[in-house]
Protein backbone atom coordinates (compact mmCIF):
# COMPACT_ATOMS: atom_id res chain seq x y z
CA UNK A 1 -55.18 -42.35 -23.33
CA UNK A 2 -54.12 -41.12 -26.56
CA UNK A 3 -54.39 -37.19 -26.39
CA UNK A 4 -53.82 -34.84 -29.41
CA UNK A 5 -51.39 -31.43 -28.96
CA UNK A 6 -54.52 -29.16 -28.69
CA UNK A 7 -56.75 -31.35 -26.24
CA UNK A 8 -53.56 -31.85 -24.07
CA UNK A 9 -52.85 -27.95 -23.91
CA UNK A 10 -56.66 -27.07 -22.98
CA UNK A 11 -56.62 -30.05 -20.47
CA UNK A 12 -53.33 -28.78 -18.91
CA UNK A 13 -54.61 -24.36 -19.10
CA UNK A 14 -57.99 -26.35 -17.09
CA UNK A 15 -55.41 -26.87 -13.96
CA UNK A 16 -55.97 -30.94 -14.40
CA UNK A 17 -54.18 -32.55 -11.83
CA UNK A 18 -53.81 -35.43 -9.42
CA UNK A 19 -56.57 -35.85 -6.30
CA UNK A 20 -55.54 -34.66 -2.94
CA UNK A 21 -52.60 -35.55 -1.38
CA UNK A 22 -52.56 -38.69 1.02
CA UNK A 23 -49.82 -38.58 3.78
CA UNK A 24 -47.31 -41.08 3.83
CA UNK A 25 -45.11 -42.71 6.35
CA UNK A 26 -41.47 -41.20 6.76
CA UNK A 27 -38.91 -44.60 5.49
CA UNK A 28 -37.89 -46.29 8.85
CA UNK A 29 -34.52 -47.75 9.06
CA UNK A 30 -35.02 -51.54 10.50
CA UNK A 31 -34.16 -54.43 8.63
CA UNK A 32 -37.65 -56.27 7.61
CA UNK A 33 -38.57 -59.03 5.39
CA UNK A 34 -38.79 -58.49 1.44
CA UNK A 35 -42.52 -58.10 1.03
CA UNK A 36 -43.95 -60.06 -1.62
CA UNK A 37 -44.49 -59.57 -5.20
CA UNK A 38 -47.58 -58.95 -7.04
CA UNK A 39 -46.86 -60.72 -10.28
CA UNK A 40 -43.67 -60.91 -12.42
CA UNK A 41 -42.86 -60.35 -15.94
CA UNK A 42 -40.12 -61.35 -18.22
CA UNK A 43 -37.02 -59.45 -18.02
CA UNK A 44 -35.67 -59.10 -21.32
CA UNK A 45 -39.58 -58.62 -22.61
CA UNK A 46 -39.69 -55.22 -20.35
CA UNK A 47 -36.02 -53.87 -20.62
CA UNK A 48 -36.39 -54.60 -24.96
CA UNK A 49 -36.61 -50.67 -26.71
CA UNK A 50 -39.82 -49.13 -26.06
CA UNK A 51 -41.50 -46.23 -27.80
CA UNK A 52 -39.10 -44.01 -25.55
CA UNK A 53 -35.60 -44.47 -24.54
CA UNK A 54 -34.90 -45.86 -21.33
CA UNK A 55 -33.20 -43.24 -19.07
CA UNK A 56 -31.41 -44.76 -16.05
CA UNK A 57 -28.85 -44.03 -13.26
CA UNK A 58 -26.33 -47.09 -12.36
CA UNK A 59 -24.34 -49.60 -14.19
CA UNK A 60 -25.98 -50.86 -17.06
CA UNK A 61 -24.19 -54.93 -16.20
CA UNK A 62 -25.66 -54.33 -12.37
CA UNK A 63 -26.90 -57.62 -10.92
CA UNK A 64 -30.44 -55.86 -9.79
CA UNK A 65 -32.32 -53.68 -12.12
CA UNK A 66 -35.23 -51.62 -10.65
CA UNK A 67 -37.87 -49.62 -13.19
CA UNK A 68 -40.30 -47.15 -11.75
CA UNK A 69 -43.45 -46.37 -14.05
CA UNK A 70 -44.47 -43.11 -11.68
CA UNK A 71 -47.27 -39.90 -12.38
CA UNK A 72 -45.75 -36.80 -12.04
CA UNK A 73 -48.59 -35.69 -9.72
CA UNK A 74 -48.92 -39.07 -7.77
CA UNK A 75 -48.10 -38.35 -4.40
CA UNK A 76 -46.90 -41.67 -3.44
CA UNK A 77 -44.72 -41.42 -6.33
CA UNK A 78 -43.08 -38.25 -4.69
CA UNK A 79 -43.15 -39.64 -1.06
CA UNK A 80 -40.70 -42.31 -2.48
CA UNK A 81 -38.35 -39.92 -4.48
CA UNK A 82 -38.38 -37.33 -1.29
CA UNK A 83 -38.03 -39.99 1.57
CA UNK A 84 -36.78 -42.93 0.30
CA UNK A 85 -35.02 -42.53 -3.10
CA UNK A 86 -31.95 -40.96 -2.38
CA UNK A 87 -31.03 -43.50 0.50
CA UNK A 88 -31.62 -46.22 -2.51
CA UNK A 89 -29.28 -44.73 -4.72
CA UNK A 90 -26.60 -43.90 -2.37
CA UNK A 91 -26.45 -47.63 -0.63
CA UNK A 92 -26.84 -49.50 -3.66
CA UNK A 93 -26.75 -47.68 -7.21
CA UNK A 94 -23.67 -45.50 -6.33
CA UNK A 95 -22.23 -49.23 -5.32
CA UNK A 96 -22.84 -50.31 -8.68
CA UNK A 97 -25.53 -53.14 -7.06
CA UNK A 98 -28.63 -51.65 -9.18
CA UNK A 99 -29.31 -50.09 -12.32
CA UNK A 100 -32.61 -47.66 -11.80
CA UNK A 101 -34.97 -46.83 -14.88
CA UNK A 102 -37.63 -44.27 -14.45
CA UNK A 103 -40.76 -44.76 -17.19
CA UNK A 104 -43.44 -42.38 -17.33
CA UNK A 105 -46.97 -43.06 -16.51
CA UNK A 106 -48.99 -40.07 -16.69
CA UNK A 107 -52.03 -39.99 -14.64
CA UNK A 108 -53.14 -36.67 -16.10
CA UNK A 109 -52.37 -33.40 -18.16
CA UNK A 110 -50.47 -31.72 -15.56
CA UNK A 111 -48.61 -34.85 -14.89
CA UNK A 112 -47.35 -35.24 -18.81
CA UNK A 113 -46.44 -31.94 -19.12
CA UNK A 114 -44.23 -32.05 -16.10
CA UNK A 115 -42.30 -34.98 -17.29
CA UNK A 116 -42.36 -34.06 -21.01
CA UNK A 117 -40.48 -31.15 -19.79
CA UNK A 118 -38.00 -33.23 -17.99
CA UNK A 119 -37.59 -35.17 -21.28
CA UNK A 120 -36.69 -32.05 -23.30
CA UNK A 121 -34.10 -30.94 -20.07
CA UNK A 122 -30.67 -30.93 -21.49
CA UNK A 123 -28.78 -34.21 -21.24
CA UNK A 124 -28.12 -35.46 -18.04
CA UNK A 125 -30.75 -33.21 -16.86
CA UNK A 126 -33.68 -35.86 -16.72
CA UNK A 127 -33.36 -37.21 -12.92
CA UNK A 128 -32.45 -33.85 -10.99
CA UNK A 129 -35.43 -32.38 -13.10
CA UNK A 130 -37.76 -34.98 -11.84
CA UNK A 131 -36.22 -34.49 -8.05
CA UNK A 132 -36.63 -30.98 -8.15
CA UNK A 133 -40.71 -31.49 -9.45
CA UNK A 134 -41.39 -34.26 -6.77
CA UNK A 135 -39.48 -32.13 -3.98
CA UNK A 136 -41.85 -29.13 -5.23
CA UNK A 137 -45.05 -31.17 -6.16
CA UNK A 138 -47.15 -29.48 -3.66
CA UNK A 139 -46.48 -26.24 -5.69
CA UNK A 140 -47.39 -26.67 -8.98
CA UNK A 141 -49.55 -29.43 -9.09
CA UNK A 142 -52.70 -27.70 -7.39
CA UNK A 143 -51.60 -24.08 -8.65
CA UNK A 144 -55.00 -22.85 -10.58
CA UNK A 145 -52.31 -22.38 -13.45
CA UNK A 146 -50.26 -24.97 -14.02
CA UNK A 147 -49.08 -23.95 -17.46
CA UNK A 148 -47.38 -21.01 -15.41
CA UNK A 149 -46.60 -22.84 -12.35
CA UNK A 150 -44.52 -25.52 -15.07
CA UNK A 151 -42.83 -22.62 -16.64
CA UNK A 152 -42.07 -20.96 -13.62
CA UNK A 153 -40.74 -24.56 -12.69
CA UNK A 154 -38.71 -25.03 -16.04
CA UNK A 155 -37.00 -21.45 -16.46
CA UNK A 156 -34.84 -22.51 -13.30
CA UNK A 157 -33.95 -25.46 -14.83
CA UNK A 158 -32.54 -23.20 -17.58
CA UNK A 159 -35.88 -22.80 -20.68
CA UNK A 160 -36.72 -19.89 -22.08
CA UNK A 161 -40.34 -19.18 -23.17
CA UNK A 162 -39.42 -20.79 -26.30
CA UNK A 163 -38.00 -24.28 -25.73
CA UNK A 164 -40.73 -24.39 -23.11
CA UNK A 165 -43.58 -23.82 -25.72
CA UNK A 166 -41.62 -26.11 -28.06
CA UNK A 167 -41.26 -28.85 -25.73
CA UNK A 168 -44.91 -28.61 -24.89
CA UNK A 169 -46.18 -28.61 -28.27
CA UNK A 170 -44.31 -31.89 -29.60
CA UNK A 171 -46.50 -33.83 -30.77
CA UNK A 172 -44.09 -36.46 -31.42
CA UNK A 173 -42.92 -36.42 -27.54
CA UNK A 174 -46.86 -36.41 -26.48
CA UNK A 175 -47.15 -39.80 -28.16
CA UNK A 176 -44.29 -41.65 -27.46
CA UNK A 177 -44.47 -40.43 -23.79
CA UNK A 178 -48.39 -41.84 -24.28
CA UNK A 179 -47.18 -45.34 -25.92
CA UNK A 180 -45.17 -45.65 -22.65
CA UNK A 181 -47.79 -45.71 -20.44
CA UNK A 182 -50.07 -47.63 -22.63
CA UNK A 183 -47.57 -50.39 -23.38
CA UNK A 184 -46.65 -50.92 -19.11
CA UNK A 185 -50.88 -51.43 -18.41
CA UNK A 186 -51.21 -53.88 -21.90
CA UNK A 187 -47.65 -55.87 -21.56
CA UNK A 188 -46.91 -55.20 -17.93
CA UNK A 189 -50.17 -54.70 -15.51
CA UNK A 190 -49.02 -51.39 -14.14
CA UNK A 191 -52.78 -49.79 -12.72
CA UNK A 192 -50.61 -47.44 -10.49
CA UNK A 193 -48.14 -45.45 -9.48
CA UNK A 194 -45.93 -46.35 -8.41
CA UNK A 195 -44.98 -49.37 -9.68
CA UNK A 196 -41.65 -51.05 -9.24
CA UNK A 197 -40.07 -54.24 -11.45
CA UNK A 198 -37.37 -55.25 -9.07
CA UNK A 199 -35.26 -57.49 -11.81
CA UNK A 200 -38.98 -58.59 -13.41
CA UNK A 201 -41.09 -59.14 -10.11
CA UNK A 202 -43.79 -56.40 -9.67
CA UNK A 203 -44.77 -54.45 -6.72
CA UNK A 204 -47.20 -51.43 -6.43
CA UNK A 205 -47.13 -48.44 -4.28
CA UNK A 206 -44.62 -46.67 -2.19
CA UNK A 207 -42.13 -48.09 -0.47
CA UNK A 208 -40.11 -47.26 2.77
CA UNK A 209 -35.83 -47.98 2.87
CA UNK A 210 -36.44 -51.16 4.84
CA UNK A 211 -38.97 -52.49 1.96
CA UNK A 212 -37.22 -51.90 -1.22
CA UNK A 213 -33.34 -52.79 0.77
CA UNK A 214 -34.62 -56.29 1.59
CA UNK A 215 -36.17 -56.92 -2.06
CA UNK A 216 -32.92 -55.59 -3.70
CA UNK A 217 -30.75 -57.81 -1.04
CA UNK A 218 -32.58 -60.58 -2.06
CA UNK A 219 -32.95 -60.27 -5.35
CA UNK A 220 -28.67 -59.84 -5.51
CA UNK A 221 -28.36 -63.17 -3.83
């Protein structure tokens, strides 16, 4: 998936974007057992400098460290930041038990754009950008323009015409936000999004509070 500047603007001005959107189950509350992982990888291999730096939420000496590779456009990926993220971060980051690092995994145009954008946000500007797409995915993801739909998007977050164009048109960003998702399917497996490392051990696709509270409480043991 290595896309230059002018093929990713016409695929983005096309309205590329993710396939319908699947329905999925509101987080229930009951204590269950940690479902199991689908593979594991070494920890200091995947948290080791990658093309991009690592943006994260939580202390960096936390005894549980969770990364997300997620699509901008994958509705799972949103189901889990709308329904199930917040709870996650209040009962454990916020408590200093887990250290949470989104990576980008583009599944299309529409879907680098979008998190390019939240890559040129100002600092400290990254995760409430990406809350604020998910929580308004259903907007701008199917709009028949999504270059204006994004803009529309980014001039509340505070762009002007002109850093959005810039930030767009980075060629350097394009690749390194492309090396990301090419080095989690070569070193790491990731196929989908989401995918979670919960300190190294892999599991795919959304997850409710229950799921991802058990795997972190047993994981801190």
């Amino acid at each position: 998936m290595h896309l230059t500047r002018k093929e990713f603007l016409k695929f983005l001005a096309a309205g590329t974007a993710a396939a319908a959107f699947a329905s999925v189950p509101m987080a229930t509350a009951f204590a269950q057992e940690a479902p199991a992982p689908e593979g594991s990888v070494d920890v200091a291999t995947l948290m080791a400098p990658g093309p991009l730096p690592d943006v994260s939420i939580g202390k960096a000496d936390a005894p549980v460290t969770i990364v997300e590779y997620m699509s901008m456009t994958c509705p799972h990926c949103a189901a889990f930041h709308n329904e199930t993220f917040d709870a996650i971060k209040e009962k454990y980051v916020d408590t200093g038990k887990v250290r949470f690092v989104l990576r980008e995994f583009p599944l299309d145009a529409r879907a680098m754009a979008a998190i390019m954008l939240a890559r040129c946000a100002p600092e400290g500007q990254y995760f409430p950008m990406v809350s604020a797409l998910f929580k308004s995915q259903g907007t701008w993801a199917v709009a028949p323009d999504g270059r204006a739909a994004l803009m529309q998007m980014s001039k509340l977050a505070g762009f002007t015409q002109e850093t959005f164009e810039a930030c767009l048109t980075n060629q350097k960003l394009l690749d390194d936000v492309t090396k990301v998702r090419e080095q989690g399917s070569k070193e790491f497996g990731v196929d989908s999004t989401p995918t979670f490392f919960i300190n190294g051990q892999r599991y795919a696709g959304g997850m409710s509070v229950a799921e991802m509270s058990a795997i972190i409480d047993a994981a801190a043991r």
